[in-house]
Structure formats: structure tokens, C-alpha cells
Protein backbone atom coordinates (compact mmCIF):
# COMPACT_ATOMS: atom_id res chain seq x y z
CA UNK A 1 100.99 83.02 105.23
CA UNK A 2 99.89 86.74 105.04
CA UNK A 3 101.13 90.26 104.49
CA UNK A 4 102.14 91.84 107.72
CA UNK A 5 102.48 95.53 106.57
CA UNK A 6 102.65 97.39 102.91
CA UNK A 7 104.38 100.01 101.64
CA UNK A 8 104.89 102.40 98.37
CA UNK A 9 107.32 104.87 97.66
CA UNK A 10 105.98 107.83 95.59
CA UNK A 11 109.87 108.67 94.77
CA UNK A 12 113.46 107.87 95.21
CA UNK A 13 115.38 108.98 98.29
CA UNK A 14 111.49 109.49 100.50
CA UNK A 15 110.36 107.68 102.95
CA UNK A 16 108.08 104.96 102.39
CA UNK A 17 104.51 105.32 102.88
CA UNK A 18 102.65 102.48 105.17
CA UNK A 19 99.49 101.79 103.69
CA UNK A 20 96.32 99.27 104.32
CA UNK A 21 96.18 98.35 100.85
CA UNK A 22 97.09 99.21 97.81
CA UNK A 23 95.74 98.35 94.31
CA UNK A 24 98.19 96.99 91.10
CA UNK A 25 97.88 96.88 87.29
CA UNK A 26 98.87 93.72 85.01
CA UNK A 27 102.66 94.50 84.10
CA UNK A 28 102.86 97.45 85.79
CA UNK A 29 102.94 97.41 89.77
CA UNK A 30 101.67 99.16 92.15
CA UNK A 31 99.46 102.35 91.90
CA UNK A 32 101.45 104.86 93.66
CA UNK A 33 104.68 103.52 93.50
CA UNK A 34 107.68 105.20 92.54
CA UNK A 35 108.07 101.79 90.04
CA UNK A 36 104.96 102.01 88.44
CA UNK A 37 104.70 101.39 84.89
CA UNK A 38 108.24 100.84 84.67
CA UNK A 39 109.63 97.88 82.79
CA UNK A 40 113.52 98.66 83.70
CA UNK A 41 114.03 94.47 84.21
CA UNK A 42 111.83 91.65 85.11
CA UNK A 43 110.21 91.60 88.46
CA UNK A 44 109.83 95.24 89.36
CA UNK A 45 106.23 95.32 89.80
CA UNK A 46 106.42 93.93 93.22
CA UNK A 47 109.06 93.37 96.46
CA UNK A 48 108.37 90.95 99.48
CA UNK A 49 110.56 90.16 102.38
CA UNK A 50 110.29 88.25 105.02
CA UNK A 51 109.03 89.85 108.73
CA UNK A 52 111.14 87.10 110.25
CA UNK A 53 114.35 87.52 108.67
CA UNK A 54 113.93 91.60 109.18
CA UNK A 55 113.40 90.81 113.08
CA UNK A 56 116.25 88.34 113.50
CA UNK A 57 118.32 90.96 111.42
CA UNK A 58 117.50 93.82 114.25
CA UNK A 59 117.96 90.99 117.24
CA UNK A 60 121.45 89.82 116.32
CA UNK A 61 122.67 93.32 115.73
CA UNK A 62 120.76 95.28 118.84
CA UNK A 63 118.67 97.38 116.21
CA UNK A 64 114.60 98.36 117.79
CA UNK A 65 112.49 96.25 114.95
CA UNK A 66 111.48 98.27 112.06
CA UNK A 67 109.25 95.97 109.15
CA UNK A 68 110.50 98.88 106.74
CA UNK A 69 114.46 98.95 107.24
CA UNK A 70 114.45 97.04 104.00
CA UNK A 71 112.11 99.26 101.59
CA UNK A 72 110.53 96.39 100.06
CA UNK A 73 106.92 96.65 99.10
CA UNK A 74 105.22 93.82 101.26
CA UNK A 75 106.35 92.68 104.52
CA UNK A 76 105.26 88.49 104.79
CA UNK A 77 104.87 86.51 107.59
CA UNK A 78 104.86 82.43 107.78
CA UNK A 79 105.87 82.24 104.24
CA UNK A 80 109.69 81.45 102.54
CA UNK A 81 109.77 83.77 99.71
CA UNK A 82 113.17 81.75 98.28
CA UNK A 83 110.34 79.03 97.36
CA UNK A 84 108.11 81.25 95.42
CA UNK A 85 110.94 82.43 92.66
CA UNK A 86 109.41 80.70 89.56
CA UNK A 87 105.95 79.99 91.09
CA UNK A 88 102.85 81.56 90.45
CA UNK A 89 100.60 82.70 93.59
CA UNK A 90 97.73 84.63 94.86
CA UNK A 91 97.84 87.85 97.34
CA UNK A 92 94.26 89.38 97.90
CA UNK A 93 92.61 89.35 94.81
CA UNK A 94 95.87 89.46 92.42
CA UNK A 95 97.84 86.88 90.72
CA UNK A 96 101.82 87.18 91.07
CA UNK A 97 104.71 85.22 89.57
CA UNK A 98 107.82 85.14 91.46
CA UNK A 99 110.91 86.46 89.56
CA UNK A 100 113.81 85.94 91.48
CA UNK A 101 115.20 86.50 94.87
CA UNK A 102 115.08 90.33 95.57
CA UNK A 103 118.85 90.49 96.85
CA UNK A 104 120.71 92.97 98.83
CA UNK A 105 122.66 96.32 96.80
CA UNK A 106 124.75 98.93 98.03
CA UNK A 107 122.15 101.44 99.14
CA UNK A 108 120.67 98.96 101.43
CA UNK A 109 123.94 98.13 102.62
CA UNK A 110 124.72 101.55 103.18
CA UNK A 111 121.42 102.01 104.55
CA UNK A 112 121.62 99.30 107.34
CA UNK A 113 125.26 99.80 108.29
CA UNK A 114 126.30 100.92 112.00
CA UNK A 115 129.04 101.92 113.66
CA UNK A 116 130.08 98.20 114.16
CA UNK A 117 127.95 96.77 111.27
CA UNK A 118 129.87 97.37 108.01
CA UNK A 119 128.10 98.14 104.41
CA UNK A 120 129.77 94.91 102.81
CA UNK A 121 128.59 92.80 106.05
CA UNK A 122 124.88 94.17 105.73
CA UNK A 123 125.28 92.52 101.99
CA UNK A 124 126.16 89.62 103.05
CA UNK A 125 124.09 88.99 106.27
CA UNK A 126 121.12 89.66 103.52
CA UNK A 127 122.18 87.19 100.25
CA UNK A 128 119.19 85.14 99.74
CA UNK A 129 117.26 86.74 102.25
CA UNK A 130 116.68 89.95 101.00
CA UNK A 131 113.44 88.74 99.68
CA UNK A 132 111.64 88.00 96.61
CA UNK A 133 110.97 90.31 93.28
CA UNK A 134 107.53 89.83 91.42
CA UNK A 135 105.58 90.16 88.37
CA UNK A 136 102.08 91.08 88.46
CA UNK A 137 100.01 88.49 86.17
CA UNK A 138 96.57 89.97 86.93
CA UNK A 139 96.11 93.48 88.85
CA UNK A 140 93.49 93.89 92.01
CA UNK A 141 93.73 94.86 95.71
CA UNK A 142 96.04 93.74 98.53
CA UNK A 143 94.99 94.84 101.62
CA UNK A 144 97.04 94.42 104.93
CA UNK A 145 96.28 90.69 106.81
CA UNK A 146 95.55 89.42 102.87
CA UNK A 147 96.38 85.60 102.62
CA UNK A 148 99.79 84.41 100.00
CA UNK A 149 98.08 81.16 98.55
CA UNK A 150 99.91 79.21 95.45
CA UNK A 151 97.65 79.92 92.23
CA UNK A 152 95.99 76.71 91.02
């Protein structure tokens, strides 16, 4: 259970930037990020997603493999985010609760769509698998290969 690949976006409608690590603040998220110090709704701090579920996306649709197609934050491997909402767990040296499931909008339907992929079938390939929104409890560093353990 580790993070695969990170990634901020300093503002809306840029690409993301890939980054080794990155370092968050208690309430607020990540330094860097487009969402920092905003409080909009719970669980903005922090997105996951799965590596898996973005590579079985680009298989079944003939798409090259890109860990950032979904803009979430951290890219996971070996670890079901669904199980996390509610939970509270460690990344690196920081302490996260899950929020709830991090679930497909619009723009990412809009985003992923094809000629033969609509918008409203991108939503739905993606309910509950979109990934997982979090909370940061304590702020550190994340780097990139940094074990997900469940806090104690």
C-alpha cells in the first residue's frame, strides 16, 4: 500500500504538476495546491485514487495509461480507498481521515469522454471508484513510494 505518483494544481483549468513530495498543513491541504486553505466542504484537503482502477479504465476503453487522467492529488497502489471513508490513516509522516468517496462530476466526465465514450458513461464507469476525499488531521511530508498504514 503506497503512493504511486503525486500531484498539485497551482490553479483551475492548468495542468497538474507531478511532484516527489509535497508537504500539508492541519485543515488546510496541500502547500501548493490550488485547494489550499480552503474549507469550501469537508474533505478538500486531500484526493486519492486508485492506480488500478485508472489502468483498467484506459485498458477497457483503448486509452495509453495516464496516472493523472483523473486530477486527483495521490495516485495509490495495493490499497481500496472505498475502505478508508471514515477511517483514520497514516501517509509519510501525516495523519489523514477519510471523508467520503471522491466521486466522478461533469468536468471529469467531460474530460475523459471520446468519440465512442460518452460524458454520462465516463460518470458512471467511475461511481465509487473515483477515489477517496480526505481531511488532513496532522500536516508533514508525503513523498512518492511513502507507505498508507491505518493510524493506531
Amino acid at each position: 500500500m503506497i503512493v504511486e505518483r503525486i500531484f498539485i494544481s497551482p490553479e483551475r483549468g492548468v495542468a497538474q504538476l507531478e511532484c516527489e513530495h509535497i508537504t500539508l498543513h492541519s485543515g488546510m491541504g496541500i502547500v501548493g495546491d490550488r485547494y489550499f486553505g480552503k474549507d469550501t466542504y469537508p474533505g478538500q484537503n486531500l484526493t486519492l485514487v486508485e492506480a488500478e482502477v485508472i489502468e483498467q479504465f484506459c485498458a477497457e476503453h483503448a486509452r495509453t495509461a495516464d496516472l493523472s487522467l483523473t486530477r486527483r492529488n495521490l495516485v495509490t497502489r495495493g490499497v481500496r480507498l472505498n475502505d478508508l471513508v471514515g477511517v483514520e490513516f497514516t501517509i509519510g509522516t501525516v495523519r489523514l481521515r477519510g471523508v467520503e468517496l471522491c466521486e466522478p462530476c461533469v468536468l471529469v466526465g467531460n474530460n475523459l469522454s471520446s468519440v465512442s465514450l460518452t460524458p454520462a458513461a465516463v460518470i458512471k464507469y467511475w461511481v465509487h471508484r473515483g477515489g477517496l476525499r480526505a481531511d488532513v488531521i496532522s500536516g508533514g511530508e508525503i513523498a512518492r513510494g511513502a507507505r498508507i498504514e491505518m493510524a493506531i
